[in-house]
C-alpha atoms as a PDB file:
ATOM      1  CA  UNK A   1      80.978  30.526  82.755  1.00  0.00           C
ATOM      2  CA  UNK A   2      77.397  31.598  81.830  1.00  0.00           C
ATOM      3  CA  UNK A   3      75.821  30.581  78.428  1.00  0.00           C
ATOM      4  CA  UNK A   4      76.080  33.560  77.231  1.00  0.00           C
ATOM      5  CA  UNK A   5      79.911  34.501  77.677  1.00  0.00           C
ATOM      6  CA  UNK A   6      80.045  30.636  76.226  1.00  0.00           C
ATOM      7  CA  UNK A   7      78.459  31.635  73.048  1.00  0.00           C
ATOM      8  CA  UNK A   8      80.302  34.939  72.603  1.00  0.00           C
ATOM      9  CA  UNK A   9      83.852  33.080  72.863  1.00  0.00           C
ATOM     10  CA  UNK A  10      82.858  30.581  70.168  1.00  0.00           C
ATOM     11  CA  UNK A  11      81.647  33.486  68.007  1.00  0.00           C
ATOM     12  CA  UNK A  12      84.652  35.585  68.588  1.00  0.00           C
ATOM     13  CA  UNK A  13      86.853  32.374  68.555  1.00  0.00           C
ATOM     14  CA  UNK A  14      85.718  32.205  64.954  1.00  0.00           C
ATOM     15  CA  UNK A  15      85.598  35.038  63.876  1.00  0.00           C
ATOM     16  CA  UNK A  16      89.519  35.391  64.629  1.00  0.00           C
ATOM     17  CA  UNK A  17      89.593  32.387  61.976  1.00  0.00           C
ATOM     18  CA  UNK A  18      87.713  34.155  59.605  1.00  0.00           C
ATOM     19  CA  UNK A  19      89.977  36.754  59.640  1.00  0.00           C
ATOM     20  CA  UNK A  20      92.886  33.996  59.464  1.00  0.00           C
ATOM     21  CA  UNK A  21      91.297  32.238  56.498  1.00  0.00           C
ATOM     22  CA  UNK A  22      90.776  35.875  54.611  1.00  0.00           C
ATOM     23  CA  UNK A  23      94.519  36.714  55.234  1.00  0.00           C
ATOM     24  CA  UNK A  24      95.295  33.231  53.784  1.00  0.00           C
ATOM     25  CA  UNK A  25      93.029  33.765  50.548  1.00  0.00           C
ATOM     26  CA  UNK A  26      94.522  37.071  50.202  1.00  0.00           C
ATOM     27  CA  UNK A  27      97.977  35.501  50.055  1.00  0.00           C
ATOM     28  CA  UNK A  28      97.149  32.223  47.730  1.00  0.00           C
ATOM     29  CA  UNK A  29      97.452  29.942  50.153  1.00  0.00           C
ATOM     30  CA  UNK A  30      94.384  27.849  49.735  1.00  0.00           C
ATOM     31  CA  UNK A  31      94.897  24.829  51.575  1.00  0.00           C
ATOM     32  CA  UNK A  32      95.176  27.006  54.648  1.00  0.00           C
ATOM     33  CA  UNK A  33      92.120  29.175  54.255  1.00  0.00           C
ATOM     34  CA  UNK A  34      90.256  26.438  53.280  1.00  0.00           C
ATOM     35  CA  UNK A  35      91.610  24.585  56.830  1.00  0.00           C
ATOM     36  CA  UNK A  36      90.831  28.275  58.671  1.00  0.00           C
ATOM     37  CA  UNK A  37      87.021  28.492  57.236  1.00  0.00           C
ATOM     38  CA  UNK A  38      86.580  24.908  58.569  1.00  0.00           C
ATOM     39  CA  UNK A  39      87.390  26.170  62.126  1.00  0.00           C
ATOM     40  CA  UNK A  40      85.450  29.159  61.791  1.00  0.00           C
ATOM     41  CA  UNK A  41      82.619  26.894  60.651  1.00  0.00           C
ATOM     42  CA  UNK A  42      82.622  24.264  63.172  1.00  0.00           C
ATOM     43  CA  UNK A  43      82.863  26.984  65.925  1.00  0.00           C
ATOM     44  CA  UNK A  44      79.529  29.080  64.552  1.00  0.00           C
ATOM     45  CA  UNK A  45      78.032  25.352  64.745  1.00  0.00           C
ATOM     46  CA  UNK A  46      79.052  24.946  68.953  1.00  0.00           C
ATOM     47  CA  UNK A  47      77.670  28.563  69.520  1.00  0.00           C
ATOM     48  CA  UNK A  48      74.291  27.363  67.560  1.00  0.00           C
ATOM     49  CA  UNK A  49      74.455  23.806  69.687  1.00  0.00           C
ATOM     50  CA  UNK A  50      74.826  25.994  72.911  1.00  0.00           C
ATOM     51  CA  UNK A  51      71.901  28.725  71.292  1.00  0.00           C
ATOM     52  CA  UNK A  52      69.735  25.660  70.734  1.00  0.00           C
ATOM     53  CA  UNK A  53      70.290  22.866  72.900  1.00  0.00           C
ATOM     54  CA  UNK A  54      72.398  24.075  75.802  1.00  0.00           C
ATOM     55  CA  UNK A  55      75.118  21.710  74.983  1.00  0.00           C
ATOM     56  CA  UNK A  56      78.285  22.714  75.950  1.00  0.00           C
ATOM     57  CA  UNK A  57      81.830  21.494  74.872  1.00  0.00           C
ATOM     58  CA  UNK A  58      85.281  21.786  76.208  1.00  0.00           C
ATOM     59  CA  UNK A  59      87.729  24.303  75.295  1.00  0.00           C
ATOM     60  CA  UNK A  60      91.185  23.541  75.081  1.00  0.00           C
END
């Protein structure tokens, strides 16, 4: 996998949890979107590590 299709599946990764985390809010159920914007954060921040430093991580 090239750097770039690395950094378009952490962006699309999250933004399928932003979408999560919207549906959640939408509902009332806080504690979930709150949980869903956390994963949506921390996978904008691997795209920016792999952007900026070339590190890549593991997917699972």
């Amino acid at each position: 996998m090239d750097k770039k299709s690395k950094i378009l599946y952490w962006i699309e990764s999250s933004k399928d949890d932003w979408e999560v985390a919207n549906h959640f809010f939408e509902k009332g159920d806080y504690s979930y979107s709150l949980f869903f914007c956390h994963l949506t954060i921390e996978k904008m921040l691997k795209a920016l590590y792999v952007i900026c430093l070339g590190i890549t991580f593991l997917r699972f």
